[in-house]
Protein backbone atom coordinates (compact mmCIF):
# COMPACT_ATOMS: atom_id res chain seq x y z
CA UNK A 1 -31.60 64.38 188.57
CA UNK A 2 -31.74 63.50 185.26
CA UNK A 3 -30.60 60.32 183.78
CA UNK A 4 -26.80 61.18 182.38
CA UNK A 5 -26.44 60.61 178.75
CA UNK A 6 -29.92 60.94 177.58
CA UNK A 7 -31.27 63.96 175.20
CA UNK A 8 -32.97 67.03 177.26
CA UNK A 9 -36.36 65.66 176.19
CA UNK A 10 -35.98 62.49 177.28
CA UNK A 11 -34.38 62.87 180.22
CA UNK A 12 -37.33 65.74 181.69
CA UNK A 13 -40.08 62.34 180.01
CA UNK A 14 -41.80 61.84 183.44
CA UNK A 15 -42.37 57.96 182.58
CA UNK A 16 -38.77 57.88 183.03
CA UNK A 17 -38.32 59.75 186.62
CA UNK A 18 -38.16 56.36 188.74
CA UNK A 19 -35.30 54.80 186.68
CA UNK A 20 -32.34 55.82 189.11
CA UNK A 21 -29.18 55.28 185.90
CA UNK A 22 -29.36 53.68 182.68
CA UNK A 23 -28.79 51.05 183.80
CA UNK A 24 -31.93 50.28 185.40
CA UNK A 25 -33.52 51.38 182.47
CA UNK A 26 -32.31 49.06 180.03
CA UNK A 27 -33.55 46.07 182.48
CA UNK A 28 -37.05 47.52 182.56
CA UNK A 29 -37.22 47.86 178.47
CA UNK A 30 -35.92 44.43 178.20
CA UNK A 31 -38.40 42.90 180.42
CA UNK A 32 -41.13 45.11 179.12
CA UNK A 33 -40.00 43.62 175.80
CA UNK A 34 -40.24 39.94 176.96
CA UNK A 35 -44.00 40.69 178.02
CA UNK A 36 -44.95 42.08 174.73
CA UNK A 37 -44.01 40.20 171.98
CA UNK A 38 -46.08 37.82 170.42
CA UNK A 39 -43.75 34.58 170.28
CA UNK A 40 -46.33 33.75 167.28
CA UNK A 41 -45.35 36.26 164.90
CA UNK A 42 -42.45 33.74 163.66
CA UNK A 43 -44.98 31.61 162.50
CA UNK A 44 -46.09 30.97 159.00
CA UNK A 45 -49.91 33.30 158.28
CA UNK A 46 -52.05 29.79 158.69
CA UNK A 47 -50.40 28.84 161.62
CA UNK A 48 -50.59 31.67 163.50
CA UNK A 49 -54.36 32.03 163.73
CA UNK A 50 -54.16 28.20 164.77
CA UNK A 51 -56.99 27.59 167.39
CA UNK A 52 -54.86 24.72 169.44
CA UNK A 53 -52.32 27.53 169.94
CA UNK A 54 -54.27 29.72 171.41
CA UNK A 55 -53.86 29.03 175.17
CA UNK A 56 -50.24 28.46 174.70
CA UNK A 57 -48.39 31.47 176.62
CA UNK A 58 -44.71 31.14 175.19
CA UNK A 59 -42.13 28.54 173.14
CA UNK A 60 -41.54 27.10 176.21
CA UNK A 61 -44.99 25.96 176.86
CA UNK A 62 -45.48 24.72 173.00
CA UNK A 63 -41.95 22.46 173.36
CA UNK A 64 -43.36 21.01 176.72
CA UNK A 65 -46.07 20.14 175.09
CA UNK A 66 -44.86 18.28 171.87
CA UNK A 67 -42.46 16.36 174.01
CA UNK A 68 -45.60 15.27 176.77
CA UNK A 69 -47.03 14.18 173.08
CA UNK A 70 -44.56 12.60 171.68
CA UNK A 71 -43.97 10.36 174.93
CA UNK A 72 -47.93 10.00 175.09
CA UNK A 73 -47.89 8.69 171.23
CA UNK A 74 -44.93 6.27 171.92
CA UNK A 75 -46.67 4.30 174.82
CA UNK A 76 -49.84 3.98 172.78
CA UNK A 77 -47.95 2.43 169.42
CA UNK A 78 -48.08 -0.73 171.40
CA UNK A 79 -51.07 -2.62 170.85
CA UNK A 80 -52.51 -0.58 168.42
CA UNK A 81 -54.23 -1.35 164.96
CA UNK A 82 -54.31 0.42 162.45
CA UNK A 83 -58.06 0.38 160.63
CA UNK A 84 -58.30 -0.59 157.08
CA UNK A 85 -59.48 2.28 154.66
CA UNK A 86 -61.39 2.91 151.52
CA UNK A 87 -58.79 1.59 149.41
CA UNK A 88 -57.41 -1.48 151.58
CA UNK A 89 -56.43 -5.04 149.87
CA UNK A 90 -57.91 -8.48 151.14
CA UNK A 91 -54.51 -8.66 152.71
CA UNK A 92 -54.65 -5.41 155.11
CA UNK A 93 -58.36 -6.93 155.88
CA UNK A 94 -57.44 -10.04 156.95
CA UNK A 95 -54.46 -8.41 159.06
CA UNK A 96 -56.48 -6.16 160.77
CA UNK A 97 -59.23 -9.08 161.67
CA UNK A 98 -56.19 -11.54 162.52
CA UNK A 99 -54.91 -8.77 164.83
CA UNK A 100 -58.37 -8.15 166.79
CA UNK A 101 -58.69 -11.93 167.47
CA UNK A 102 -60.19 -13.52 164.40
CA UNK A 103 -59.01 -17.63 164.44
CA UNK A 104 -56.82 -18.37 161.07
CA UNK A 105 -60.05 -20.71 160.01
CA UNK A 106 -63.46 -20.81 160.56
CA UNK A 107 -63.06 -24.54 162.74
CA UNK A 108 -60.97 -22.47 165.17
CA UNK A 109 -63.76 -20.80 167.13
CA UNK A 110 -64.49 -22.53 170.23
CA UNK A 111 -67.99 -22.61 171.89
CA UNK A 112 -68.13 -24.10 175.47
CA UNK A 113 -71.38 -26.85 175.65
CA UNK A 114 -74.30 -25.61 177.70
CA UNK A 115 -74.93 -27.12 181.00
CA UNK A 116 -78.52 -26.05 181.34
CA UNK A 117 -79.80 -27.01 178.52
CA UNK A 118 -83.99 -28.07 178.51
CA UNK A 119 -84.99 -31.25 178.11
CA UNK A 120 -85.84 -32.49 175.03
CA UNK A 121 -83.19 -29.92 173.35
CA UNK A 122 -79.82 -30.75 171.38
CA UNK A 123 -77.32 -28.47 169.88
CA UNK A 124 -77.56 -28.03 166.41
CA UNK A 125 -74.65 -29.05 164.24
CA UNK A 126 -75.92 -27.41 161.37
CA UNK A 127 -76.47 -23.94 163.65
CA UNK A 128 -73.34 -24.02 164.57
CA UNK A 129 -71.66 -24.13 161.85
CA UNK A 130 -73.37 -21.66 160.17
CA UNK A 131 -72.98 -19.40 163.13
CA UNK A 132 -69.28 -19.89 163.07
CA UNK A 133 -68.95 -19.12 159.21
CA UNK A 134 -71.12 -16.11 160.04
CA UNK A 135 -68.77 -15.17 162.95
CA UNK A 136 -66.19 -15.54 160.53
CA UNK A 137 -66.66 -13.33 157.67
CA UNK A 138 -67.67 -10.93 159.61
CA UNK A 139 -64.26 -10.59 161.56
CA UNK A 140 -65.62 -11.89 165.18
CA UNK A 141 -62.95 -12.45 167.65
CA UNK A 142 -63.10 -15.67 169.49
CA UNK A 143 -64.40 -13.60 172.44
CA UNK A 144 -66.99 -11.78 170.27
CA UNK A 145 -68.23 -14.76 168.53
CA UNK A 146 -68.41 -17.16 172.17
CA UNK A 147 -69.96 -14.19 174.15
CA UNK A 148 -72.99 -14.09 171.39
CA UNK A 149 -73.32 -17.49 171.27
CA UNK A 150 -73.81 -17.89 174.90
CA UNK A 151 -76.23 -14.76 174.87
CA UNK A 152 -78.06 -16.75 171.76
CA UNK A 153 -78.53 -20.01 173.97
CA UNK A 154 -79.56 -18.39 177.58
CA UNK A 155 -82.41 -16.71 175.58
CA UNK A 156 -83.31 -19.93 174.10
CA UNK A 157 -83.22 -21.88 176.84
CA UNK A 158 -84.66 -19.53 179.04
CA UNK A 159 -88.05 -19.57 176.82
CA UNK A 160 -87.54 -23.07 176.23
CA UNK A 161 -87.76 -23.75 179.98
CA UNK A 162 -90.85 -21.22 180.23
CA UNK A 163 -92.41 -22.97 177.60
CA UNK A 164 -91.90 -26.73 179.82
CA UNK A 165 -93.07 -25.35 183.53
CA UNK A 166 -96.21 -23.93 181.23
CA UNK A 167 -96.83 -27.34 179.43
CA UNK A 168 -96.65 -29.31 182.11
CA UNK A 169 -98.81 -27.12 184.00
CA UNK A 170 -101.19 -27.77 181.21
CA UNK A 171 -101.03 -31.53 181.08
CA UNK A 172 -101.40 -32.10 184.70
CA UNK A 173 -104.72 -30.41 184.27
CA UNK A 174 -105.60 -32.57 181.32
CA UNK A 175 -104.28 -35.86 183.41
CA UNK A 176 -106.67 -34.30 186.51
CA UNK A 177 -109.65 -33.60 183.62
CA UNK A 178 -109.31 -37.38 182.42
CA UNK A 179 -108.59 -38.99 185.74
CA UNK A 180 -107.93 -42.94 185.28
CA UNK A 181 -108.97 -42.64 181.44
CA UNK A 182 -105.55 -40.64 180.75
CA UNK A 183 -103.34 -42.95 179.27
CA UNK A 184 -106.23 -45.03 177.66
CA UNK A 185 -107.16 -42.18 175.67
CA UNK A 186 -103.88 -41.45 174.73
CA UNK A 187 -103.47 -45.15 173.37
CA UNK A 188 -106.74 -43.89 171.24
CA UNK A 189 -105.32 -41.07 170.07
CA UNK A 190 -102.01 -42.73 168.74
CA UNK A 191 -104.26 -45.58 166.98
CA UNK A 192 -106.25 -43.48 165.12
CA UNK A 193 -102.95 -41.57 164.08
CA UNK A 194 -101.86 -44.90 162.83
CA UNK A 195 -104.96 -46.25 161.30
CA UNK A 196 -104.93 -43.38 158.96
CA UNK A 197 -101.52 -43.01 157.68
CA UNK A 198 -99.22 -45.73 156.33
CA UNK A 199 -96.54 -46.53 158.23
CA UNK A 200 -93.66 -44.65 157.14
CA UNK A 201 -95.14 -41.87 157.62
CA UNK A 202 -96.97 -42.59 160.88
CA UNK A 203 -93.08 -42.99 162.05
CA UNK A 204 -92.02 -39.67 160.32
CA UNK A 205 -94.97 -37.94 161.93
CA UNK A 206 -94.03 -39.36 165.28
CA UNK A 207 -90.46 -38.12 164.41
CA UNK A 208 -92.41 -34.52 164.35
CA UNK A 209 -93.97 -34.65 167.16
CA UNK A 210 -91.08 -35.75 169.30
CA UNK A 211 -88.73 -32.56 167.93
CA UNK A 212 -91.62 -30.00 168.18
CA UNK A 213 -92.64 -31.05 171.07
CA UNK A 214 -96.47 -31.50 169.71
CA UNK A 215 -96.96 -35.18 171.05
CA UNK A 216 -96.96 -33.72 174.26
CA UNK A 217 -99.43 -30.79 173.75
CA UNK A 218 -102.75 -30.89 175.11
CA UNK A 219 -104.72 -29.82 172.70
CA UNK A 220 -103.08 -32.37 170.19
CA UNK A 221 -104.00 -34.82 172.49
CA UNK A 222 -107.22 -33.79 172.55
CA UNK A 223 -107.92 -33.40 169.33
CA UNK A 224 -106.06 -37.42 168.89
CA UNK A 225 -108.71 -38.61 171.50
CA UNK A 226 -112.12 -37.10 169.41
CA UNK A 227 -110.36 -38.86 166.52
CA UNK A 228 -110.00 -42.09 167.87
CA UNK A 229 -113.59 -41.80 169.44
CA UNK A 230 -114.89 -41.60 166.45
CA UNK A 231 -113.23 -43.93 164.53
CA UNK A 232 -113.49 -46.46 167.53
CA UNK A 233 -117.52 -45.20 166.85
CA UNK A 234 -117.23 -46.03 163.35
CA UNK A 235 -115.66 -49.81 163.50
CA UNK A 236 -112.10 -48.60 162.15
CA UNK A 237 -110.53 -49.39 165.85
CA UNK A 238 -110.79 -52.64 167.86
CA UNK A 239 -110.37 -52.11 171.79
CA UNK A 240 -111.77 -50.71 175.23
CA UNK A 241 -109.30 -47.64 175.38
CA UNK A 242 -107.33 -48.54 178.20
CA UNK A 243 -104.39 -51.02 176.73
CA UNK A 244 -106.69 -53.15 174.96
CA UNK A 245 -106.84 -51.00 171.47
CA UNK A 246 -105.63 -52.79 167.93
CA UNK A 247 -103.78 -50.68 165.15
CA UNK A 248 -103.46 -51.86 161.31
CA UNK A 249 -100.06 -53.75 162.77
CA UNK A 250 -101.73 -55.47 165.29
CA UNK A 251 -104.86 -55.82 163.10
CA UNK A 252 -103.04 -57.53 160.65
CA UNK A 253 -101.12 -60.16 163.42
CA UNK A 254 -104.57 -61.19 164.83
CA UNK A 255 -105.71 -62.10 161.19
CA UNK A 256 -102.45 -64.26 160.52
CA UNK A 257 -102.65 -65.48 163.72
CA UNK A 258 -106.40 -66.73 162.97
CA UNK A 259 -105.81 -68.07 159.22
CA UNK A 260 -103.09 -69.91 160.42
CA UNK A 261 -105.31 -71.57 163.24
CA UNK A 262 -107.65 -74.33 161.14
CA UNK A 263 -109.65 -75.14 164.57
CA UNK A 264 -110.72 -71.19 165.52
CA UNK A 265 -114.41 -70.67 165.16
CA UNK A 266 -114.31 -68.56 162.11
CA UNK A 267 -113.24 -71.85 160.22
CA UNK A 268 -115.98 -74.18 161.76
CA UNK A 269 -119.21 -73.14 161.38
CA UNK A 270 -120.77 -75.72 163.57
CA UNK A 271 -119.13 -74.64 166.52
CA UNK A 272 -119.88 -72.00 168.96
CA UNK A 273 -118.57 -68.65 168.37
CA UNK A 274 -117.90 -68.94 164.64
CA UNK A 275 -121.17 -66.32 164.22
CA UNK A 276 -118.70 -63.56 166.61
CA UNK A 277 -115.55 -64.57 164.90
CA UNK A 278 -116.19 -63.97 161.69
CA UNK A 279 -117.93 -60.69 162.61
CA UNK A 280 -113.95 -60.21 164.62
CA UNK A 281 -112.59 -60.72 161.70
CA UNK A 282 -114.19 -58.50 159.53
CA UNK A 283 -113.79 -55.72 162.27
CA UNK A 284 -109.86 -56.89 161.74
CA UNK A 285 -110.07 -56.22 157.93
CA UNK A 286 -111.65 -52.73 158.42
CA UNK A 287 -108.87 -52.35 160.75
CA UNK A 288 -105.71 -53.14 159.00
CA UNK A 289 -106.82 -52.01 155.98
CA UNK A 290 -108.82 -48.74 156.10
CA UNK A 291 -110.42 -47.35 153.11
């Protein structure tokens, strides 16, 4: 039957023969209407072909979506910083360092003291400082600059400590190569050290050795032995190499000590001995005062 108040035409359109009134077929266009149109085509042209849009179905999805946002925005504001551009002061630089941790002053960074630190090793005043004013202008948080500071001394201490076990490894072969003649030859070594340098500078040498850790290097030692040898060889040291060896200082005590005696042998020469002391105490000249 077809639907009342329609045309002829229409009414005999088969697409229309399962609407029972027109009332049924007004629901159908309007829902056929809410399928088809694009809720897009309100947009402005370069919104519209928007590639963020694209898997948003309806309004209702887009305004679910800006609100999520909106909430998602409001709980990060908290805590964040905002990074200083192009064409930010000195002022919006020092905020934004202030705000990631940076102390107000360079004394304000904190570095906790090693506890394993190698023998022979002491922090550097100078290093740190310099670290810290590093650490400074360059914006380091307390945490940043303390963390690399720590990572700085494990790795030198842990090669510092290699570089001990190996050294003594090394001079308890040298004290086995030498046997009882160790720590005469040793006594060599420093005395011809000191018979060829004045003493101000045998002491800043000494100072040297003791921060490089050279005094106690087996090859230096060495190589201080074969010096002393030969100067021992050669007149310019007095001694038997095992506690009995005379430097310039000493040298130069044994001839005060003998000018000031008027009955030693070198100032009688009818007694016995005065031959060997006067050939001590030119032995004690060539000593204490070395050409």
């Amino acid at each position: 039957m077809p639907l009342e108040g329609l045309s002829e035409e229409l009414a005999e359109n088969e697409s229309l023969a399962d609407f029972e009134d027109v009332s049924a077929l007004a629901e159908g266009y309007l829902a056929s209407q809410r399928q088809h149109v694009d809720w897009k085509s309100g947009l402005d042209d370069d919104l519209k072909g928007e590639a963020s849009l694209a898997d948003i179905k309806d309004i209702n999805s887009l305004t679910k979506g800006y609100v999520s946002a909106q909430k998602m925005i409001g709980q990060r504001q908290e805590g964040m910083v905002k990074l200083p551009g192009k064409d930010a002061t000195p002022e919006d630089v020092e905020a934004f360092h202030k705000a990631m941790g940076r102390p107000d002053m360079v004394e304000g960074y904190e570095f906790a003291k090693p506890d394993d630190m190698p023998d022979g090793l002491s922090l550097d005043d100078g290093m740190v400082k310099w670290f810290s004013e590093t650490a400074f202008a360059a914006g380091l948080s307390k945490a940043q600059a303390g963390a690399l500071m720590k990572a700085w001394n494990d790795n030198q201490f842990a090669q510092a400590h290699e570089a001990q076990k190996a050294l003594g490894k090394d001079i308890q072969a040298l004290q086995d190569r030498w046997g009882d003649e160790f720590d005469g030859r040793v006594e060599l070594g420093v005395r011809a050290i000191e018979s060829l340098l004045p003493g101000d500078e045998v002491k800043a040498l000494k100072e040297v050795f003791d921060s490089s850790g050279l005094g106690n290097n087996p090859l230096m030692l060495k190589l201080a032995y074969q010096m002393g040898k030969m100067l021992k060889e050669d007149g310019y040291i007095i001694g038997d190499g095992h506690g009995g060896i005379l430097g310039p200082d000493s040298a130069k005590a044994k001839i005060k000590e003998i000018n000031e005696n008027k009955d030693h042998p070198h100032w009688n020469p009818g007694v016995a001995g005065h031959k060997e002391a006067l050939e001590e105490m030119a032995q004690l000249f060539k000593v204490a005062y070395p050409t």
